[in-house]
Protein backbone atom coordinates (compact mmCIF):
# COMPACT_ATOMS: atom_id res chain seq x y z
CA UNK A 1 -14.47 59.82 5.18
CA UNK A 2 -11.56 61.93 3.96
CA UNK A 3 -12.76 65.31 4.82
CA UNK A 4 -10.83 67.79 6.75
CA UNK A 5 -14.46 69.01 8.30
CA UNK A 6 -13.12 72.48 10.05
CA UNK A 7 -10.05 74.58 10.86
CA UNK A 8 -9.65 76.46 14.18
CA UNK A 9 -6.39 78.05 12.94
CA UNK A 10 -6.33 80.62 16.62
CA UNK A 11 -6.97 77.65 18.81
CA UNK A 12 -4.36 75.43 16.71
CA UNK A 13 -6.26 72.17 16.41
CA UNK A 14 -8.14 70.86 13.15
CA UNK A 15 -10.95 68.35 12.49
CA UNK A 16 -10.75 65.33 9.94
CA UNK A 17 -12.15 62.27 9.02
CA UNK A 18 -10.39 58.77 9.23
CA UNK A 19 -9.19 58.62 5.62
CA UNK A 20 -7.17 62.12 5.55
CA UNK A 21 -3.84 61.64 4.93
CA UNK A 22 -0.84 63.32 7.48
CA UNK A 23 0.80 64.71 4.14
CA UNK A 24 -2.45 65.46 2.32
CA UNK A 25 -3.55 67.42 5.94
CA UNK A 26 -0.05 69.21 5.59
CA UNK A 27 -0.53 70.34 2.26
CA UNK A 28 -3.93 71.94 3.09
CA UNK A 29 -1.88 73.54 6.69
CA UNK A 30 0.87 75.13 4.69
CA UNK A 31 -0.85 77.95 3.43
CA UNK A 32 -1.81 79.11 7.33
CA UNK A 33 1.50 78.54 8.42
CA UNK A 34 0.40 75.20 10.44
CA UNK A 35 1.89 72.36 10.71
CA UNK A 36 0.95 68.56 12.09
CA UNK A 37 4.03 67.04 12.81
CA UNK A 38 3.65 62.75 12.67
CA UNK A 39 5.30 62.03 9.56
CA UNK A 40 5.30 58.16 9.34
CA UNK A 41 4.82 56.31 5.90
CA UNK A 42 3.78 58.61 3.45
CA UNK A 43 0.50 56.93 2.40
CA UNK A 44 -0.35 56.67 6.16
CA UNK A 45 -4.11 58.26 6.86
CA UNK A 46 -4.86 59.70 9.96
CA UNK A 47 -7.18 56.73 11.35
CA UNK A 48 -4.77 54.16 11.40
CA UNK A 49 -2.01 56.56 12.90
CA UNK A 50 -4.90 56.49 15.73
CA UNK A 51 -5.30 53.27 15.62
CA UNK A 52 -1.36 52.55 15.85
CA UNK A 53 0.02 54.96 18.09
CA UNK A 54 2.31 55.97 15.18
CA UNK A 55 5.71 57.71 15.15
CA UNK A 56 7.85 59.25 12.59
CA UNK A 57 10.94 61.13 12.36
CA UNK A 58 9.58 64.29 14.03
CA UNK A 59 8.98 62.18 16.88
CA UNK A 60 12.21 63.10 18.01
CA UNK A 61 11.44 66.69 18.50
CA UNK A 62 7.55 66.47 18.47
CA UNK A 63 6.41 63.15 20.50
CA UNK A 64 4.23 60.41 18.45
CA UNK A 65 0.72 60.44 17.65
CA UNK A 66 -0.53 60.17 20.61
CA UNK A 67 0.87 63.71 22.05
CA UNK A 68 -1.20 65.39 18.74
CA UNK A 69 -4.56 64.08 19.86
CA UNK A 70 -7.41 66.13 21.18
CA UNK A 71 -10.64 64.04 20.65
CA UNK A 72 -11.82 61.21 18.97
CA UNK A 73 -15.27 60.66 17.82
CA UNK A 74 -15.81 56.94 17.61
CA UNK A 75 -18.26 53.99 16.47
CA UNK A 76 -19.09 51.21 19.13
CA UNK A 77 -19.38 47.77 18.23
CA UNK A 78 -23.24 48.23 19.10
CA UNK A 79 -23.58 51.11 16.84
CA UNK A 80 -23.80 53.82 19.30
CA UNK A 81 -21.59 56.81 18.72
CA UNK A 82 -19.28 58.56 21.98
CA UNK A 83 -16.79 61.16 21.60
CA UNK A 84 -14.04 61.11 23.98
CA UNK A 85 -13.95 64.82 24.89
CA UNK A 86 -13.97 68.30 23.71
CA UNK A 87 -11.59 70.20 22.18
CA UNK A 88 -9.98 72.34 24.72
CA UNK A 89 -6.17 70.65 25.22
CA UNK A 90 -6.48 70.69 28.78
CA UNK A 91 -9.51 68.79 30.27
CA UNK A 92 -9.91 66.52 33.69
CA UNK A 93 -13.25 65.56 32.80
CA UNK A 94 -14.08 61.66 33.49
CA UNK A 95 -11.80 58.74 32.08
CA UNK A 96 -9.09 59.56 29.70
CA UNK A 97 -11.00 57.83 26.65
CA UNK A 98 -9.36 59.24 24.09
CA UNK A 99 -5.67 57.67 24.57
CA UNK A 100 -7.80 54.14 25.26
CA UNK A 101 -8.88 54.68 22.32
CA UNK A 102 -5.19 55.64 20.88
CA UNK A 103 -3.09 52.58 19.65
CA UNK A 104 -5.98 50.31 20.31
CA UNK A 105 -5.92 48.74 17.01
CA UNK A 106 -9.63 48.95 16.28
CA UNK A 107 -10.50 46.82 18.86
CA UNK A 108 -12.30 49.03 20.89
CA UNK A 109 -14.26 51.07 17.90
CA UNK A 110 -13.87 52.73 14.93
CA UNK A 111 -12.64 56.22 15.08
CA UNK A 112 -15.03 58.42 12.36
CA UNK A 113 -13.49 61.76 13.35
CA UNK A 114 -10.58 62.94 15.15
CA UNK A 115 -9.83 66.94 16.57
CA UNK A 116 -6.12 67.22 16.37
CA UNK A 117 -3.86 69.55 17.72
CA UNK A 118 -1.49 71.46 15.39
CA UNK A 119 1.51 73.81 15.71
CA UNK A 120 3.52 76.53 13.78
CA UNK A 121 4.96 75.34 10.87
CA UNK A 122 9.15 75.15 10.98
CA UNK A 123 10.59 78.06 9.97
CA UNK A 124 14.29 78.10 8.21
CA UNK A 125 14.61 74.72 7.63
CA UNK A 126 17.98 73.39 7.06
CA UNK A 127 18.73 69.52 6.58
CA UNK A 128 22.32 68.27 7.54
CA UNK A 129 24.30 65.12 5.74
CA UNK A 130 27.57 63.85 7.36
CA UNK A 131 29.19 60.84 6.60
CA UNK A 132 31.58 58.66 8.84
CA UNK A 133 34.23 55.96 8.33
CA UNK A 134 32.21 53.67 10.02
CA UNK A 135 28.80 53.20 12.15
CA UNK A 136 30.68 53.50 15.60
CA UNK A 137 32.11 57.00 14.59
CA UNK A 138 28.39 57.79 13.60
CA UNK A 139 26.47 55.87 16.39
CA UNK A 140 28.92 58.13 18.70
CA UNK A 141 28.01 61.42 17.29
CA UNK A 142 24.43 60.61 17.77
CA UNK A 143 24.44 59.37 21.17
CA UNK A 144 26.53 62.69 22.31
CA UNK A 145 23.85 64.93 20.36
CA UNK A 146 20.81 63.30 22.31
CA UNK A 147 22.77 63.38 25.99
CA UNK A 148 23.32 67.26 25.00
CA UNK A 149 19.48 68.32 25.02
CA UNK A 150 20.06 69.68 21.76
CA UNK A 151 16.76 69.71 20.44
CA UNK A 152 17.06 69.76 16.74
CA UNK A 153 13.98 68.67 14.90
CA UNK A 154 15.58 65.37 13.56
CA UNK A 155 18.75 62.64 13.72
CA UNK A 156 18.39 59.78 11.56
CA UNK A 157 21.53 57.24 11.22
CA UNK A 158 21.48 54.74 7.89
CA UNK A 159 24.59 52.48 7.41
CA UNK A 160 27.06 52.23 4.41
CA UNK A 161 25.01 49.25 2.96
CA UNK A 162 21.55 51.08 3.79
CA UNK A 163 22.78 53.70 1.52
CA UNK A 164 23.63 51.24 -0.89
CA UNK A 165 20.36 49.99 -1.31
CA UNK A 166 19.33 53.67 -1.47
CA UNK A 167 21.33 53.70 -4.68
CA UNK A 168 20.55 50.46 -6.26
CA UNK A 169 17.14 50.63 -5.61
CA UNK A 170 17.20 54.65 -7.38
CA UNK A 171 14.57 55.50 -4.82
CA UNK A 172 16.53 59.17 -5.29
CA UNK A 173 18.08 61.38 -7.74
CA UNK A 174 21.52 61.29 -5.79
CA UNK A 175 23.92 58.64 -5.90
CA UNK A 176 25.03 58.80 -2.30
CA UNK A 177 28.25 57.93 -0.73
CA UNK A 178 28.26 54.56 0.64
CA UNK A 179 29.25 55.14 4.15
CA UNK A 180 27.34 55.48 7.85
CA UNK A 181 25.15 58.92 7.09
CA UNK A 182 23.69 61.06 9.66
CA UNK A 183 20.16 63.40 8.74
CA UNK A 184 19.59 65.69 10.79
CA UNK A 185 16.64 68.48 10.73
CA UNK A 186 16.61 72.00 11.91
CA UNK A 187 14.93 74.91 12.36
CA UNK A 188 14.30 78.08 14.67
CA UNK A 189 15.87 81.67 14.60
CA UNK A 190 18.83 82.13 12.49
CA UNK A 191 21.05 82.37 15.31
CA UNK A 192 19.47 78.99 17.10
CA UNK A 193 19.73 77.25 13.74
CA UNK A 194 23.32 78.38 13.05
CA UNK A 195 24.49 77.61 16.38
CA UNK A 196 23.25 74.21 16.37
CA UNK A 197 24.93 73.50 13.42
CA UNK A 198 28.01 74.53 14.21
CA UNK A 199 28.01 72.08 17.34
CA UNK A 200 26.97 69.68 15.57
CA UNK A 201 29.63 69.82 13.35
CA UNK A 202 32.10 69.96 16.22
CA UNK A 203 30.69 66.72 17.30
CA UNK A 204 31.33 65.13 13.84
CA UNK A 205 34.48 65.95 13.34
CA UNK A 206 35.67 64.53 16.81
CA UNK A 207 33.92 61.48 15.67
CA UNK A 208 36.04 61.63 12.48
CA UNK A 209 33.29 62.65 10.31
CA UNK A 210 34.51 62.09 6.52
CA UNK A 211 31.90 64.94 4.97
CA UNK A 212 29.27 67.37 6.21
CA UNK A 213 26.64 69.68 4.33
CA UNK A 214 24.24 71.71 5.36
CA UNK A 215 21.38 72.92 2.68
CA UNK A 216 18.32 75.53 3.30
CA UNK A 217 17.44 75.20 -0.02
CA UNK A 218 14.43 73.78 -0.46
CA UNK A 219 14.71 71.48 -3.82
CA UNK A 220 17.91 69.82 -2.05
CA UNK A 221 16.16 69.86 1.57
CA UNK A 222 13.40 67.50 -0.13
CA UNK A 223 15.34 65.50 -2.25
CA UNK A 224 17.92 64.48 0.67
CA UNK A 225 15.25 63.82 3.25
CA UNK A 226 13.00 62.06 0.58
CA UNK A 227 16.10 59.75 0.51
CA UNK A 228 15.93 58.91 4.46
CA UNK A 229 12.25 58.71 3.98
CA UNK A 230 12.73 56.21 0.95
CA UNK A 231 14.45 53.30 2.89
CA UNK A 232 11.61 51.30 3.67
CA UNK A 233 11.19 51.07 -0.13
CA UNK A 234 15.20 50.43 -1.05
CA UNK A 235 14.42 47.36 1.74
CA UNK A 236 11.32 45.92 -0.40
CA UNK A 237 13.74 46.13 -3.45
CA UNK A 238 15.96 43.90 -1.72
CA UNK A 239 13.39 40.90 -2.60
CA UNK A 240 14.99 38.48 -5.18
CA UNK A 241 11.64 36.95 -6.09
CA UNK A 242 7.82 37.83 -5.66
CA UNK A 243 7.61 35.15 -3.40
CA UNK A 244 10.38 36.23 -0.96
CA UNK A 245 8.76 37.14 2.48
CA UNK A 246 8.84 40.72 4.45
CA UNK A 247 9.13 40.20 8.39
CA UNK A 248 9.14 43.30 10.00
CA UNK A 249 9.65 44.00 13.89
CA UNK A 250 10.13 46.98 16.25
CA UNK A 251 11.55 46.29 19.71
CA UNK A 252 11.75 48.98 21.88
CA UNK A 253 13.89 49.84 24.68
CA UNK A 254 15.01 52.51 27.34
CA UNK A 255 17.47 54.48 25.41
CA UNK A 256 20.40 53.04 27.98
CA UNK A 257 20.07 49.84 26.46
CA UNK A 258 19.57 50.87 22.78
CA UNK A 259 23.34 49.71 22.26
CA UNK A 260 22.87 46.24 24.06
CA UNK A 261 19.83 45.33 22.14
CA UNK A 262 21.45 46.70 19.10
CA UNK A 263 24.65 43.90 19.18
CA UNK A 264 21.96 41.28 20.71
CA UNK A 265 20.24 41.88 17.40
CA UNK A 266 23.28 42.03 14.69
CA UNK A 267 23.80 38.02 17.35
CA UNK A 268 21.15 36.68 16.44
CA UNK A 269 21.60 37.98 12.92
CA UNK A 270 24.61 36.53 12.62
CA UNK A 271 23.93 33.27 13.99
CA UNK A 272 20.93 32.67 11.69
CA UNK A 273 22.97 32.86 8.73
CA UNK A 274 20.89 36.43 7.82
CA UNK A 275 21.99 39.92 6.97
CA UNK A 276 19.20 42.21 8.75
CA UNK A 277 18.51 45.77 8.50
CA UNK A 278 18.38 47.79 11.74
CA UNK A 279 16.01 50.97 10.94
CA UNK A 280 14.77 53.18 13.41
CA UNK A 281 14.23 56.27 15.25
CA UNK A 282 16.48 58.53 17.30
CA UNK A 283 15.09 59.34 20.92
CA UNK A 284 12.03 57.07 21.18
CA UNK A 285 13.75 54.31 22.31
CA UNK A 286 13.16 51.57 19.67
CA UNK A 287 14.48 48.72 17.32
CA UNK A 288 13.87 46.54 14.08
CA UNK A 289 16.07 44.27 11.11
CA UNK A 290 15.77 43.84 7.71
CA UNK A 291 17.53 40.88 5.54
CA UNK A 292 18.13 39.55 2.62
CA UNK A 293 19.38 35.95 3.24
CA UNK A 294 23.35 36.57 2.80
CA UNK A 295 25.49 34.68 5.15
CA UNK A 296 27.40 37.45 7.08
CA UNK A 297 31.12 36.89 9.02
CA UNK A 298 30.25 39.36 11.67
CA UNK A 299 32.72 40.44 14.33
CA UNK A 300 31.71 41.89 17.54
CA UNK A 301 33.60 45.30 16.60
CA UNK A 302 31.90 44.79 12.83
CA UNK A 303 28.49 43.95 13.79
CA UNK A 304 26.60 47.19 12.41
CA UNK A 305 29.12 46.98 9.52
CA UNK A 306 27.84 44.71 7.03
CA UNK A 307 24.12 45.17 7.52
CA UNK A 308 21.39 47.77 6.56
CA UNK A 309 21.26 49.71 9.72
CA UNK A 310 18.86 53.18 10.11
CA UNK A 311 18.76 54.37 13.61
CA UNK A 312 17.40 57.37 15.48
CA UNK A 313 19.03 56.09 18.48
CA UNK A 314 16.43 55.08 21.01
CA UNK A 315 14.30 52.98 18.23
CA UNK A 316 15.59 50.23 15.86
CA UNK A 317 13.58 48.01 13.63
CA UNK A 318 14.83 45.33 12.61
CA UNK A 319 13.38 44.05 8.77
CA UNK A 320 13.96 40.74 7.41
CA UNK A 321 13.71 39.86 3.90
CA UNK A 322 14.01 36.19 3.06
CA UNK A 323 12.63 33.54 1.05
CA UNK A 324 9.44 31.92 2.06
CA UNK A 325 11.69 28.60 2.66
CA UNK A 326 13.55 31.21 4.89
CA UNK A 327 10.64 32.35 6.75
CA UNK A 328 10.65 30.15 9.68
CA UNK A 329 13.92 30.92 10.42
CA UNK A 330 13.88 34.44 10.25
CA UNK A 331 10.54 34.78 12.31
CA UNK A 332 12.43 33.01 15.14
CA UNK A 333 15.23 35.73 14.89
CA UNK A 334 12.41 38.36 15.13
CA UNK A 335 11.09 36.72 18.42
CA UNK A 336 14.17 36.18 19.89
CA UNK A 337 15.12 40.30 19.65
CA UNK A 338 11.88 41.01 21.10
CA UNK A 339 12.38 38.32 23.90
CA UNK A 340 15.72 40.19 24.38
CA UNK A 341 14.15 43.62 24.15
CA UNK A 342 11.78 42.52 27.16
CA UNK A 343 14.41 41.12 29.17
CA UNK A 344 16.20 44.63 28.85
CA UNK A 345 13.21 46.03 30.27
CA UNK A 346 11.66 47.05 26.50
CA UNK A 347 8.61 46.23 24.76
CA UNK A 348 7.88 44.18 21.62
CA UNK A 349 6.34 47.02 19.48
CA UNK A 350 7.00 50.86 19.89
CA UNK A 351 4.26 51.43 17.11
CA UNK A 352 3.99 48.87 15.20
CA UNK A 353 1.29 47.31 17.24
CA UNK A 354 0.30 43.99 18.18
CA UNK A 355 -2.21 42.74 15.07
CA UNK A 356 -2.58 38.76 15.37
CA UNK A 357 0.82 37.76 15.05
CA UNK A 358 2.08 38.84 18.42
CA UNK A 359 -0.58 38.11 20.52
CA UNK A 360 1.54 35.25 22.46
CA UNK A 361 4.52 37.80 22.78
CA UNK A 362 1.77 40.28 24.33
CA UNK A 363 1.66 37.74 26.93
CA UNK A 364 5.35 37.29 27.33
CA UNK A 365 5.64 41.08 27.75
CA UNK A 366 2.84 41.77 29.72
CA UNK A 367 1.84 38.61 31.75
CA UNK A 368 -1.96 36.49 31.60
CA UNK A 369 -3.21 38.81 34.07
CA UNK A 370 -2.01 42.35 32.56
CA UNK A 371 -3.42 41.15 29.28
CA UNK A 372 -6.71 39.62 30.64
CA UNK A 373 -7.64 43.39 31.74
CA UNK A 374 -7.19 44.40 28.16
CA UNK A 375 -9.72 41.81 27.85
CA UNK A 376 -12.33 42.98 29.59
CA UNK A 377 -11.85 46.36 28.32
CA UNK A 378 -12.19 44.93 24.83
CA UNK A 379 -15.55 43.20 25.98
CA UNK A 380 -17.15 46.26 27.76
CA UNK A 381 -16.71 48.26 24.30
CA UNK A 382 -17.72 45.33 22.21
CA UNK A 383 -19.47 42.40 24.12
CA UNK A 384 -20.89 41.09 20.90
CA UNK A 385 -17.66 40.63 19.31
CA UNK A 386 -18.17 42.51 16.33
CA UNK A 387 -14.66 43.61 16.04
CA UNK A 388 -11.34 40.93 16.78
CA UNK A 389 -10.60 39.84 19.72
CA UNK A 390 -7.04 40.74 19.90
C-alpha cells in the first residue's frame, strides 16, 4: 500500500496509497514543480496524517492536513468499501464524509487510498536565523510578525536551552548559538521575498535581535531547517536511561491566549519540580512541554528562560521526559495544562489526537453528551466493533 497510483499534474491533485510517505511523495513532485505542503515528522506516511489531522511547519502558511484532502477511499468495519467523493475540489454532494473521516483515528475505517490536492512548489526559497538576548525579545518579534499578515511560509521560535540540546545531541552539523532563535521560511518573487525580509529584520532589531542571516543557498537552507526539524530528536536524547519515560502533550488555544497558557504551563512546570520543553507551531494556535527532571528556580519574568521552549506562536507542546518513578508526576502536569488550555477556551490536542489515554479529558473538553454523538457515529460505521471504541 505505498503506491503513488496516478498524477493529475493540470488539475493539481495526486493519488496514493496509505503507506506513502509526505517526503517520499515530495521527492517524486519535485521534478513537476509540485509540491504537498504537510511536513510533520519525517517518517510520517500519508494514512496516519489522515488519520491524525496532522500539522507541520507549513501549516503556518498552508493550513494542516485536513485543508490538502480531496477524497478518501476507505474500508468499513464490515468490509464494504465507500469513497467519500470525487476529485473535483469543490463538491456539495451529500455529507461531508471525507473530513469525518479526517482525524478520526481509525475508528471509523481504514483509509486504502487518498486523492490529495497539491500546489506549486516554492520558488526562491530563503531560510532566516536571528537570535535574541532572551525569549521575550523573540516571543515579541513573532507575535508582531503574525498581527502584520505577513504571510511568510514559516516562524518557528526554539529557546537558548532548546538549542542546546540541538548541540549536545549533534542532531546537526552546526554548533549553534545558545540563545532564543527564530526560523523563518520564505519564498515568492524576488521583490516579495526581499521585502519581507527586510521587515522582518526591522522587527528584530527593535526587539534587540543579537544576529540575523538570511541564506538561499540550498546546502545551508537544508542544513539550518533540518536543525528546527531535528528537535523532537535532541528531546529523546535528553533521556538519562532506557527506562526514562516520554510524555508528550499538545494543548491548543486561540492565539490571544497563547501567552497565558504559555506561563500557566512553565507554573505548573515549576511547581512540579520539572524542566519542560514548550515546542510548537506559529499560527495554529497550540501548546506542549518536554522535561528532563531538573528542579528549576523559575521567576515569572524567567519562566521561558530555563526550559526547552519551540514555538510557532499559536501552538505549544509541551514534552516531558522523566524517569518512570517520575511518571506519575509528570502526567499530572500534562493534565493540568490541558485542563488550563480548556478553561482558556482551547482544546486538549491540536493534532496529536485522542488515542486511549485521553479519552476522560475528551469528556472534560467536550461534555458526556458531545462525546456520546461521536459514539454513535463510531457505531453506525462499525456496529460490530471491529475497530476500538475510542
Amino acid at each position: 500500500m505505498n503506491k503513488i497510483v496516478a498524477l493529475h499534474k493540470e488539475d493539481l491533485d495526486v493519488v496514493v496509497q496509505p503507506a506513502v510517505g509526505w517526503k517520499e511523495l515530495n521527492e517524486h513532485l519535485a521534478p513537476q514543480g509540485l509540491f504537498f505542503p504537510p511536513d510533520p515528522s519525517p517518517d510520517a506516511k500519508i494514512g496516519g496524517m489522515i488519520a491524525m489531522s496532522c500539522s507541520g511547519t507549513n501549516a503556518y502558511r498552508h493550513g494542516t492536513m485536513k485543508e490538502w484532502v480531496i477524497a478518501l477511499t476507505v474500508v468499513l468495519a464490515d468490509g464494504s468499501v465507500i469513497k467519500t467523493r470525487q476529485r473535483p475540489r469543490k463538491s456539495s454532494a451529500g455529507f461531508d464524509l471525507t473530513r469525518l473521516m479526517i482525524g478520526s483515528e481509525g475508528t471509523l475505517g481504514l483509509v486504502t487510498e487518498a486523492v490529495l490536492k497539491l500546489t506549486s512548489a516554492p520558488t526562491n526559497l530563503h531560510v532566516g536565523v536571528a537570535t535574541f538576548p532572551d525569549i521575550q525579545s523573540a516571543v515579541r518579534t513573532g507575535l508582531s510578525l503574525t498581527g502584520s499578515g505577513m504571510l511568510i511560509d514559516a516562524l518557528e521560535l526554539l529557546d537558548a536551552e532548546s538549542m542546546k540540546a540541538i548541540n549536545m545531541a549533534q542532531v546537526s552539523p552546526i554548533t549553534w548559538q545558545e540563545y532564543p532563535t527564530l526560523f523563518l521560511k520564505f519564498s515568492g518573487s524576488v521583490n516579495t521575498v526581499k521585502d519581507q525580509i527586510v521587515s522582518v529584520e526591522e522587527a528584530a532589531t527593535q526587539n534587540y535581535c543579537k544576529t540575523f542571516e538570511v541564506t538561499d543557498q540550498t546546502d545551508l537552507i537544508e542544513t539550518w531547517w533540518d536543525a528546527r526539524k531535528a528537535v523532537g530528536k535532541a528531546l529523546l536524547a535528553q533521556k538519562k536511561d532506557p527506562s526514562d519515560v516520554f510524555l508528550p502533550s499538545d494543548a491548543a488555544v486561540p492565539v490571544s491566549r497563547l501567552a497565558d497558557l504559555m506561563v500557566e504551563s512553565q507554573k505548573m512546570l515549576a511547581n512540579a519540580q520539572m524542566v519542560g520543553s514548550v515546542v510548537g507551531h506559529l499560527g495554529d494556535g497550540k501548546s506542549c512541554p518536554a522535561c528532563p527532571p531538573v528542579v528549576s528556580d523559575l521567576s515569572l519574568m524567567g519562566y521561558m528562560q530555563r526550559d526547552l521552549t519551540l514555538i510557532h506562536v499559536g501552538n505549544i507542546h509541551v514534552v516531558i521526559v522523566c524517569s518512570k518513578d517520575e511518571k506519575e508526576r509528570g502526567s499530572n502536569v500534562i493534565s493540568e495544562i490541558q485542563r488550563a488550555a480548556v478553561k482558556m477556551e482551547g482544546t486538549i490536542t491540536g493534532e496529536h489526537g485522542i488515542g486511549l489515554s485521553l479519552r476522560d479529558m475528551l469528556v472534560y473538553e467536550l461534555g458526556d453528551e458531545t462525546v456520546d454523538v461521536m459514539r454513535r457515529v463510531r457505531l453506525s460505521f462499525a456496529s460490530n466493533s471491529f475497530f476500538f471504541t475510542g
